[in-house]
C-alpha atoms as a PDB file:
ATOM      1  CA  UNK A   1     100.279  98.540  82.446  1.00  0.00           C
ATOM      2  CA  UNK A   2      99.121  99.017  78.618  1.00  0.00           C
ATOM      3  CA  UNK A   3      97.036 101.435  77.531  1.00  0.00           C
ATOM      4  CA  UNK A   4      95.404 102.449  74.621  1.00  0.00           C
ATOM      5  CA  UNK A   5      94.112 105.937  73.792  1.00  0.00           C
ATOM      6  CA  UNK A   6      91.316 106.913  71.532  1.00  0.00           C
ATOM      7  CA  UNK A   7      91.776 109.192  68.422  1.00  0.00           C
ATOM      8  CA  UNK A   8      89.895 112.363  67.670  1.00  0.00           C
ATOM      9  CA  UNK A   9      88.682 110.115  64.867  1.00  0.00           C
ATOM     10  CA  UNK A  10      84.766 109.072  65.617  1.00  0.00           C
ATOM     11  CA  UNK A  11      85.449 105.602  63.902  1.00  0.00           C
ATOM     12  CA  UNK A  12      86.369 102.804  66.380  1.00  0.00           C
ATOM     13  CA  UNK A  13      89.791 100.739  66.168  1.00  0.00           C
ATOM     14  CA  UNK A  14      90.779  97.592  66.946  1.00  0.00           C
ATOM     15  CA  UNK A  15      94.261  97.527  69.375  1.00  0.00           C
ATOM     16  CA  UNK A  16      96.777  94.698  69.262  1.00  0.00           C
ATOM     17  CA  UNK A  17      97.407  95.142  72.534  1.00  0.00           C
ATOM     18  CA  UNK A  18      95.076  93.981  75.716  1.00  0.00           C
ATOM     19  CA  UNK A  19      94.779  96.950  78.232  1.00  0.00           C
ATOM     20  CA  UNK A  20      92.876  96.924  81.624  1.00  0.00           C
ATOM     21  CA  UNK A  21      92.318 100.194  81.259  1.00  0.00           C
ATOM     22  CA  UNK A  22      91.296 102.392  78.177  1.00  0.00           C
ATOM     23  CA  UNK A  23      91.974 105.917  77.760  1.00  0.00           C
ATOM     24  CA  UNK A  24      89.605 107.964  75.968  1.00  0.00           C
ATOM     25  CA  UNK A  25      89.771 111.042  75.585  1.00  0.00           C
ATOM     26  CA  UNK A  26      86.874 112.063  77.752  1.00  0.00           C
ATOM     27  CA  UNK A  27      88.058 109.686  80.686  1.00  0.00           C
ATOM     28  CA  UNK A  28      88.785 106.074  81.651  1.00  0.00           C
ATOM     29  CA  UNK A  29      87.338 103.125  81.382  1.00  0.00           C
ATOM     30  CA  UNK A  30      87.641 100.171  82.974  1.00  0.00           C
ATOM     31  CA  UNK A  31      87.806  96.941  80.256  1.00  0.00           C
ATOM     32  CA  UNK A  32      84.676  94.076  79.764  1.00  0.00           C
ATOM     33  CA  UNK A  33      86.575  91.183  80.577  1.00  0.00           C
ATOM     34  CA  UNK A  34      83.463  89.043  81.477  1.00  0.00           C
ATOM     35  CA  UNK A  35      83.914  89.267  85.508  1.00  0.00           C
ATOM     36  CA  UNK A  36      84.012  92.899  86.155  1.00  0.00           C
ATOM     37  CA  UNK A  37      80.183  94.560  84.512  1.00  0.00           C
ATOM     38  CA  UNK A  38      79.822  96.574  87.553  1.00  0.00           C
ATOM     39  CA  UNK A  39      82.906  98.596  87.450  1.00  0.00           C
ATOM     40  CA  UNK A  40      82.872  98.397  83.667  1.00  0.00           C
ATOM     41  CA  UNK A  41      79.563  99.894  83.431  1.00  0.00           C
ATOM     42  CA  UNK A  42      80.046 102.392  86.570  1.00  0.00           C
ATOM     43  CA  UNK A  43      83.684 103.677  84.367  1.00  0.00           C
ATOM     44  CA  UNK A  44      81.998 103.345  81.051  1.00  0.00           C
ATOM     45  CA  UNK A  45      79.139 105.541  82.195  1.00  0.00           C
ATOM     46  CA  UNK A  46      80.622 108.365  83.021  1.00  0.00           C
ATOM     47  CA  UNK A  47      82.858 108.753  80.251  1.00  0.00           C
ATOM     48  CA  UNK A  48      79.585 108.567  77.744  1.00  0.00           C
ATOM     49  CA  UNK A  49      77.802 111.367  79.970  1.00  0.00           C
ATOM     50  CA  UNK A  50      81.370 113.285  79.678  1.00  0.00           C
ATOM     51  CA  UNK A  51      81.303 112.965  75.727  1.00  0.00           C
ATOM     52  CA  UNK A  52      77.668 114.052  75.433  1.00  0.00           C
ATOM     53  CA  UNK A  53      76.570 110.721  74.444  1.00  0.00           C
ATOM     54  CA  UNK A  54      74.854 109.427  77.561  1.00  0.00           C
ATOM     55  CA  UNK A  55      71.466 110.683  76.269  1.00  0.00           C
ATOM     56  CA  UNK A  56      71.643 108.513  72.597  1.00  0.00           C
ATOM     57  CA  UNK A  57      72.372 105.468  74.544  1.00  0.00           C
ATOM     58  CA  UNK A  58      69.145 106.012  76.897  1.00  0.00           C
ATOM     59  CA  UNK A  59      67.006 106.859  74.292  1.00  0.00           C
ATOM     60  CA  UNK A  60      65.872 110.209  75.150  1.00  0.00           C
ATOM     61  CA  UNK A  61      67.656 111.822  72.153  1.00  0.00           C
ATOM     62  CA  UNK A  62      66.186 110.962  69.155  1.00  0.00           C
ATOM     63  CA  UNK A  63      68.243 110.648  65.897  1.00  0.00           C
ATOM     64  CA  UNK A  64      67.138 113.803  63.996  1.00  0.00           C
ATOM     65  CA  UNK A  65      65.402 112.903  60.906  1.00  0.00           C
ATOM     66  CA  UNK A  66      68.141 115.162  59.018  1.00  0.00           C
ATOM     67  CA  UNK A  67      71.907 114.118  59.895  1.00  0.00           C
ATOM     68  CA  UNK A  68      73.299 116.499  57.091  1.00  0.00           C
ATOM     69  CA  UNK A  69      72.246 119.788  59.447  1.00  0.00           C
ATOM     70  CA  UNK A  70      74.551 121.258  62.308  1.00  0.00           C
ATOM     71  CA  UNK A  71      71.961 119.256  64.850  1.00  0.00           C
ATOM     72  CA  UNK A  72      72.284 116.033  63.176  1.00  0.00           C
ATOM     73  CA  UNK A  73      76.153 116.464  62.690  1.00  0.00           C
ATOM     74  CA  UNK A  74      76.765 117.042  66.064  1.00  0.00           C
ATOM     75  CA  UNK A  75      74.056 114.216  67.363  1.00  0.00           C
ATOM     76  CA  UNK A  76      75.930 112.005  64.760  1.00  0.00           C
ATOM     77  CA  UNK A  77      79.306 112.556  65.992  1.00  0.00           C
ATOM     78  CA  UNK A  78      78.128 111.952  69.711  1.00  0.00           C
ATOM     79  CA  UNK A  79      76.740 108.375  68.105  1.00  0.00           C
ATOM     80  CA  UNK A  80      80.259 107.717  66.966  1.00  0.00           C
ATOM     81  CA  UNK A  81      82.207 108.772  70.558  1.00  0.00           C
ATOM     82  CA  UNK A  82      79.681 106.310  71.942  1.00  0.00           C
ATOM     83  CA  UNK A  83      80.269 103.279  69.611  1.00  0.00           C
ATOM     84  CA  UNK A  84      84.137 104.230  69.750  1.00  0.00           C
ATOM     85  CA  UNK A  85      84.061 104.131  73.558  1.00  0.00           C
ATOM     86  CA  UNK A  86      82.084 101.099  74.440  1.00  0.00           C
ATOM     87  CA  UNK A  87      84.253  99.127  71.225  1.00  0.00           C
ATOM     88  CA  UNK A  88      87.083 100.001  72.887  1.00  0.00           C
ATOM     89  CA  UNK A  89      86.087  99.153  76.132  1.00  0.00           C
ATOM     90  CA  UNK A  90      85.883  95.474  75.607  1.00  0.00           C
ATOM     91  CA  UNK A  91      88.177  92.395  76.041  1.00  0.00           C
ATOM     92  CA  UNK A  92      89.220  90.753  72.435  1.00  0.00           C
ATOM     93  CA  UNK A  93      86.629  87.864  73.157  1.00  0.00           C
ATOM     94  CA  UNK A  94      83.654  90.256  73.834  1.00  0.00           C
ATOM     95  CA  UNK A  95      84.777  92.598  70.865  1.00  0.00           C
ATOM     96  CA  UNK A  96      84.719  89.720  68.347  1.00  0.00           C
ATOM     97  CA  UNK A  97      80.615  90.226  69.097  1.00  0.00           C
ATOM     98  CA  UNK A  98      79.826  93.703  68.357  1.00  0.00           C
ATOM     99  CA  UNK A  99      79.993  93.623  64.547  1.00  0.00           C
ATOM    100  CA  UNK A 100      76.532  93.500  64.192  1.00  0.00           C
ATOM    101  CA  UNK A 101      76.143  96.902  66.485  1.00  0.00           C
ATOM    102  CA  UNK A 102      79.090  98.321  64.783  1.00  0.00           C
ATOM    103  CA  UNK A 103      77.684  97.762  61.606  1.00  0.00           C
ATOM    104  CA  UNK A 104      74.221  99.220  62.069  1.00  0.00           C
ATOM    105  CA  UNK A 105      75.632 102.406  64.362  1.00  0.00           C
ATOM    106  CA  UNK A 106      72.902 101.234  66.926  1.00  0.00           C
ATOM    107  CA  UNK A 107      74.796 102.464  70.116  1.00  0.00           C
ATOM    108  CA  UNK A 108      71.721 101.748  72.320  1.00  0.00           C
ATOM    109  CA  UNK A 109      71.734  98.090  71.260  1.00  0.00           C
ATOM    110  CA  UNK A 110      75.379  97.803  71.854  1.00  0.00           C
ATOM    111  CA  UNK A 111      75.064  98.927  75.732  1.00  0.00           C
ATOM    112  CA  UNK A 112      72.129  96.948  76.113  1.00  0.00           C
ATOM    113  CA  UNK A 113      73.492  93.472  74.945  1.00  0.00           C
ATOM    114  CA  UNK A 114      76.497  94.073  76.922  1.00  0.00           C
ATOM    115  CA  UNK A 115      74.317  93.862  80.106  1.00  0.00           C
ATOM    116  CA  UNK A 116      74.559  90.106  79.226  1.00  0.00           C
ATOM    117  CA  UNK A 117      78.043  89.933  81.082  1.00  0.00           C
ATOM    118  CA  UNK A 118      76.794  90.855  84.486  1.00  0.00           C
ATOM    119  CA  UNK A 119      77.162  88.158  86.886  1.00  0.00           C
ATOM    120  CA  UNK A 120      74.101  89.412  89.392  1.00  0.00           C
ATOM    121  CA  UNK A 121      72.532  85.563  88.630  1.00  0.00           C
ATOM    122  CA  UNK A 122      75.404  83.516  88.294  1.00  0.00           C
ATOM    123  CA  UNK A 123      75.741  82.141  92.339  1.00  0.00           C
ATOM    124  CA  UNK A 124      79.067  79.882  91.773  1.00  0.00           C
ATOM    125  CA  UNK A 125      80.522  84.136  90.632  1.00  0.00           C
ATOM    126  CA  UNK A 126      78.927  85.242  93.528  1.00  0.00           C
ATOM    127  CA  UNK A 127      79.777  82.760  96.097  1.00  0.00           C
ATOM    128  CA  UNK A 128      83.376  83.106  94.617  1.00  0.00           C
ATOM    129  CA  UNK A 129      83.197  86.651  95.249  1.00  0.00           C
ATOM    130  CA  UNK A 130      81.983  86.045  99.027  1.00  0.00           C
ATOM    131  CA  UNK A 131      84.672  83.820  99.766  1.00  0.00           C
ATOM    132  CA  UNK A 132      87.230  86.046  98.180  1.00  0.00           C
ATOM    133  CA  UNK A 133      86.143  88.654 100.285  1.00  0.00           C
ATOM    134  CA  UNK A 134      85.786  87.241 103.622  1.00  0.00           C
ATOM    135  CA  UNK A 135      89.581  85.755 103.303  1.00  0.00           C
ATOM    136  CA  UNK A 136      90.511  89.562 102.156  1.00  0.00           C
ATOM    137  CA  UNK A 137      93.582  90.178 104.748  1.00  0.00           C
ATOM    138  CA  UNK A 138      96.475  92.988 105.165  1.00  0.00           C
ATOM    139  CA  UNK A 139      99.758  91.531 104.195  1.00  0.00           C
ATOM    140  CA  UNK A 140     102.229  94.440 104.570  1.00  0.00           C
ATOM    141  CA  UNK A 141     105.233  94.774 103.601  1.00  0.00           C
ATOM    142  CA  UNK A 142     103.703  94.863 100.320  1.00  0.00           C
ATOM    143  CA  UNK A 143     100.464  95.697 100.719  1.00  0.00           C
ATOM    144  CA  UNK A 144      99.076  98.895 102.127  1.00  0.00           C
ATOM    145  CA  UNK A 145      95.913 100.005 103.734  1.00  0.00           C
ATOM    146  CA  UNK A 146      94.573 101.543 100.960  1.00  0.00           C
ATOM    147  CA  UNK A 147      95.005  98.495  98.848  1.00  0.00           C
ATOM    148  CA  UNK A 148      93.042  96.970 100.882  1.00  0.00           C
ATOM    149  CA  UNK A 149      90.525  98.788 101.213  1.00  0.00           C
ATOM    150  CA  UNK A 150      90.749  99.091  97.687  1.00  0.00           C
ATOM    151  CA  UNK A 151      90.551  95.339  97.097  1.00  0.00           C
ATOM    152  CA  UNK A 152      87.529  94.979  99.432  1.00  0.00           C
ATOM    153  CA  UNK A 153      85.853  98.097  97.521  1.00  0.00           C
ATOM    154  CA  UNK A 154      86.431  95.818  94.681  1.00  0.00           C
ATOM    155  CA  UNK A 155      84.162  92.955  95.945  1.00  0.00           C
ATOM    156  CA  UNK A 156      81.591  95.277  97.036  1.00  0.00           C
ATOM    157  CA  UNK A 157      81.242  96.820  93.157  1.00  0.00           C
ATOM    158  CA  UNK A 158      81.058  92.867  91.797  1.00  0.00           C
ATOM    159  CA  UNK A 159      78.158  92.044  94.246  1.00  0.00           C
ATOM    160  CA  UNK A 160      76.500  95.423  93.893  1.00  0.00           C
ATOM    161  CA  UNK A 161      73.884  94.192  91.703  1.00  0.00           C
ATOM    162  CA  UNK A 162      73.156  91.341  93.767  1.00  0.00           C
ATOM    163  CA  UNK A 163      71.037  90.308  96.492  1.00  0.00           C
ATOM    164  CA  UNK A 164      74.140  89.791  98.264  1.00  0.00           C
ATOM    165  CA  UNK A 165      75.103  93.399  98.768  1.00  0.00           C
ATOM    166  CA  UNK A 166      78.080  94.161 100.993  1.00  0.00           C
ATOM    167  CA  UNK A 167      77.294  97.069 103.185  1.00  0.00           C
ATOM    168  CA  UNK A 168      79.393  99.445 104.755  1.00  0.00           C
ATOM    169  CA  UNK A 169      79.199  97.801 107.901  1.00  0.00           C
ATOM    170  CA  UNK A 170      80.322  94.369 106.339  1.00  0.00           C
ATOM    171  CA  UNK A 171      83.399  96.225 104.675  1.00  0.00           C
ATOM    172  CA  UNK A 172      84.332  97.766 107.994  1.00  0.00           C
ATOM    173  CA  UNK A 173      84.083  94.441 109.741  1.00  0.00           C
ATOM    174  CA  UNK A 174      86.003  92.724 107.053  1.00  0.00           C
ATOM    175  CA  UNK A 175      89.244  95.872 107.199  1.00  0.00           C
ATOM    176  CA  UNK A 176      89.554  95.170 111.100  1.00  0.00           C
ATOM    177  CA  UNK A 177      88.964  91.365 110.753  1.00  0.00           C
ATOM    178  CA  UNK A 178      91.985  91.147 108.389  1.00  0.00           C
ATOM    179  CA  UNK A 179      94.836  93.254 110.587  1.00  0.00           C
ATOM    180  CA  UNK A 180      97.615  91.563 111.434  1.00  0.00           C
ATOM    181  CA  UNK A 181      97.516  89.729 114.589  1.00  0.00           C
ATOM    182  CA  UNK A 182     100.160  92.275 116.477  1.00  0.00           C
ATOM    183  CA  UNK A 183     100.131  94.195 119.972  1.00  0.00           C
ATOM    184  CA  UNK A 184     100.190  96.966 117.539  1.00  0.00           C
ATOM    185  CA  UNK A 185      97.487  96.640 115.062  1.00  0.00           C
ATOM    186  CA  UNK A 186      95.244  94.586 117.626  1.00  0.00           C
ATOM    187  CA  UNK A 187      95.618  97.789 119.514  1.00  0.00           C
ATOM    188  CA  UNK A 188      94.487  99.872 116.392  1.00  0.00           C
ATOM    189  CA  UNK A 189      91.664  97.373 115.796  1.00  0.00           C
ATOM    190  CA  UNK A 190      90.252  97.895 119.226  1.00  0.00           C
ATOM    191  CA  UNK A 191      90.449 101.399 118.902  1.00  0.00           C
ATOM    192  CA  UNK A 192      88.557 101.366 115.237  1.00  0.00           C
ATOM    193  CA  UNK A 193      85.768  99.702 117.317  1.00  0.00           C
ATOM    194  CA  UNK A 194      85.116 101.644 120.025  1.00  0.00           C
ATOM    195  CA  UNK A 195      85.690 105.031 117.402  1.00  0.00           C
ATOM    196  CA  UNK A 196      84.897 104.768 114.276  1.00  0.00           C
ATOM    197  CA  UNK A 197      81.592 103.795 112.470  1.00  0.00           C
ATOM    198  CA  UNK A 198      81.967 103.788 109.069  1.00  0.00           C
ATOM    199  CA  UNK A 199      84.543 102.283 106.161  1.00  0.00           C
ATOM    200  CA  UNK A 200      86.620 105.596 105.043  1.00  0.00           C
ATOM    201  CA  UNK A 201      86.648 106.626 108.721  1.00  0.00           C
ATOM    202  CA  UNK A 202      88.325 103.411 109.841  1.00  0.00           C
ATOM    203  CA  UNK A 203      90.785 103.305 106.397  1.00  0.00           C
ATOM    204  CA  UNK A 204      91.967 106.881 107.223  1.00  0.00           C
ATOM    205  CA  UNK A 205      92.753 106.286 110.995  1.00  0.00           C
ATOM    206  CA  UNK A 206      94.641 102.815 109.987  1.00  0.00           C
ATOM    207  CA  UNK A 207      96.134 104.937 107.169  1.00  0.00           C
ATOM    208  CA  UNK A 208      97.288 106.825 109.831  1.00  0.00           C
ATOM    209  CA  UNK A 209      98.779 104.234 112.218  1.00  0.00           C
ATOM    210  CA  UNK A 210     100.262 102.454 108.945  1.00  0.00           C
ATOM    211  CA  UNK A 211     102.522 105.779 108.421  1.00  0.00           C
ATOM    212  CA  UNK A 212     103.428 105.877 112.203  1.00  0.00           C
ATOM    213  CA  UNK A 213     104.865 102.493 111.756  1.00  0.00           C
ATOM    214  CA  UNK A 214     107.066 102.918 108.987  1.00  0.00           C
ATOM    215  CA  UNK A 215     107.992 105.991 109.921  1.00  0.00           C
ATOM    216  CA  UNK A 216     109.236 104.357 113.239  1.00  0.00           C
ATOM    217  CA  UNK A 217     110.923 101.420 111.410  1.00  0.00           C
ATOM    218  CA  UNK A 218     113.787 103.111 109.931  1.00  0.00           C
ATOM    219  CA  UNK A 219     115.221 104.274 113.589  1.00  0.00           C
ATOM    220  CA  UNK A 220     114.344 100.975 114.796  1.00  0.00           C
ATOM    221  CA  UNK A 221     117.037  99.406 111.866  1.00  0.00           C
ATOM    222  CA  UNK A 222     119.491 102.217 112.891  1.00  0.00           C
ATOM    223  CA  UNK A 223     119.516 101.621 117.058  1.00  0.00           C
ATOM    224  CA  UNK A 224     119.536  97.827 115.877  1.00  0.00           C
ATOM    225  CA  UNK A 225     122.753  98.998 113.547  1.00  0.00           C
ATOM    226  CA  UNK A 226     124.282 100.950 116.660  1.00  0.00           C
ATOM    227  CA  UNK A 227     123.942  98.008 119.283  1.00  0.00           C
ATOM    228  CA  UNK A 228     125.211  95.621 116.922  1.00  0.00           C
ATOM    229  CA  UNK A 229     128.190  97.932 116.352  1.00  0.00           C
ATOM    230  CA  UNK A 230     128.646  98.624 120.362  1.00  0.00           C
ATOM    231  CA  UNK A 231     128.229  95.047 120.918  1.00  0.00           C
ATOM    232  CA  UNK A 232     131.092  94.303 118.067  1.00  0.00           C
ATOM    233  CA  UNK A 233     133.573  97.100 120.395  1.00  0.00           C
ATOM    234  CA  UNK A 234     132.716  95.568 123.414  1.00  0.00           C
ATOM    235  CA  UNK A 235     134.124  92.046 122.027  1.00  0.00           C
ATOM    236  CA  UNK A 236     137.206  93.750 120.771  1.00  0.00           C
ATOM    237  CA  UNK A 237     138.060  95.212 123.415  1.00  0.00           C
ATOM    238  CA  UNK A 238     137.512  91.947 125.456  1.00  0.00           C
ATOM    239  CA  UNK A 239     139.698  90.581 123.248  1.00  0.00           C
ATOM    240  CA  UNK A 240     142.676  93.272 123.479  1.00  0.00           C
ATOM    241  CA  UNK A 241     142.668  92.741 126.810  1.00  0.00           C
ATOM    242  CA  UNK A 242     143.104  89.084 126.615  1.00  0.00           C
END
């Protein structure tokens, strides 16, 4: 995956690459790419409150009517971290519409009119979103339980602005829902049911089953090596005694 990692500069930059993920230097944030506000905003947040900036882009900091003293240095520096980071933290197409907030340093404004790319109205995203989620399935051997989970998370985050809301109770339903349909993992499901009542308890006792069964699948392939061999003997020696 590309990244792309901020300078101690306060100016922004434009990258010629496309990450989904930009590195700042007071943490990571997930990129604008039209479908994704709630995670973008959730990632983007935090990094601004890291970087001292969260305050500007609410509003309850005022610019200070000098910018030349140590106060309005520092508050002007903060302004920059927080145009720098929210630049940055935009896909190519949504970038090409900031100029205007660039230009005029109005960090507020910027946040503000990228609040435009949240989906919480648009129903075709959201029933997309619903369907996407309710056909969410394990589908090991390359797949895990915590992707998964993490994929399901995923859905919840896009919807969370929504009147569609998954709860925790819908995610749990949905982890048990999409187990394979084995002796073994039916067994696990039932067992989630009767025991566990929330999300993370269910993802870290299937975590736990998960491990059991690949830990268990390497002897499996070795007694399946060993009565192959003994089988292999057993014909030759059939044979010698032809």
């Amino acid at each position: 995956m590309a990244t792309q990692t901020s300078s101690p500069m306060t100016a922004v930059a434009v990258s010629q690459t496309q990450p989904e993920i930009y590195n700042s230097k007071w943490g990571n944030v997930t990129i604008l790419d039209r479908q994704n506000y709630p995670t973008f905003a959730s990632t983007c947040r935090a990094t601004l409150i890291v970087a001292g900036a969260w305050n500007l882009i609410q509003g309850t900091e005022a610019m200070p009517n000098d910018l030349t003293t140590e106060n309005g240095k520092d508050w002007a520096i903060r302004r920059g971290r927080a145009l720098q980071i929210m630049f940055n933290s935009t896909s190519e197409g949504i970038r090409d519409t900031l100029d205007t907030f660039i230009s005029n340093q109005d960090a507020p404004g910027l946040w503000t009119h990228l609040t435009i790319y949240n989906q919480a109205n648009n129903t075709l995203f959201i029933t997309k979103v619903i369907e996407g989620f309710h056909n969410e399935s394990y589908k090991p051997p390359n797949d895990s339980i915590n992707a998964f989970a993490a994929r399901l998370i995923k859905a919840q985050k896009l919807l969370a602005d929504t009147e569609d809301k998954i709860t925790d109770k819908n995610l749990r339903l949905r982890l048990i829902m999409g187990l394979l349909n084995t002796y073994n993992w039916q067994t696990a499901k039932q067992f989630v049911i009767n025991q566990y009542n929330t999300f993370e308890e269910a993802v870290r006792y299937l975590q736990s089953v998960e491990a059991t069964f690949k830990e268990s699948q390497p002897d499996n392939a070795t007694a399946n090596v060993t009565k192959g061999n003994n089988q292999g003997s057993i014909r030759g020696r059939g044979k010698g005694r032809g």
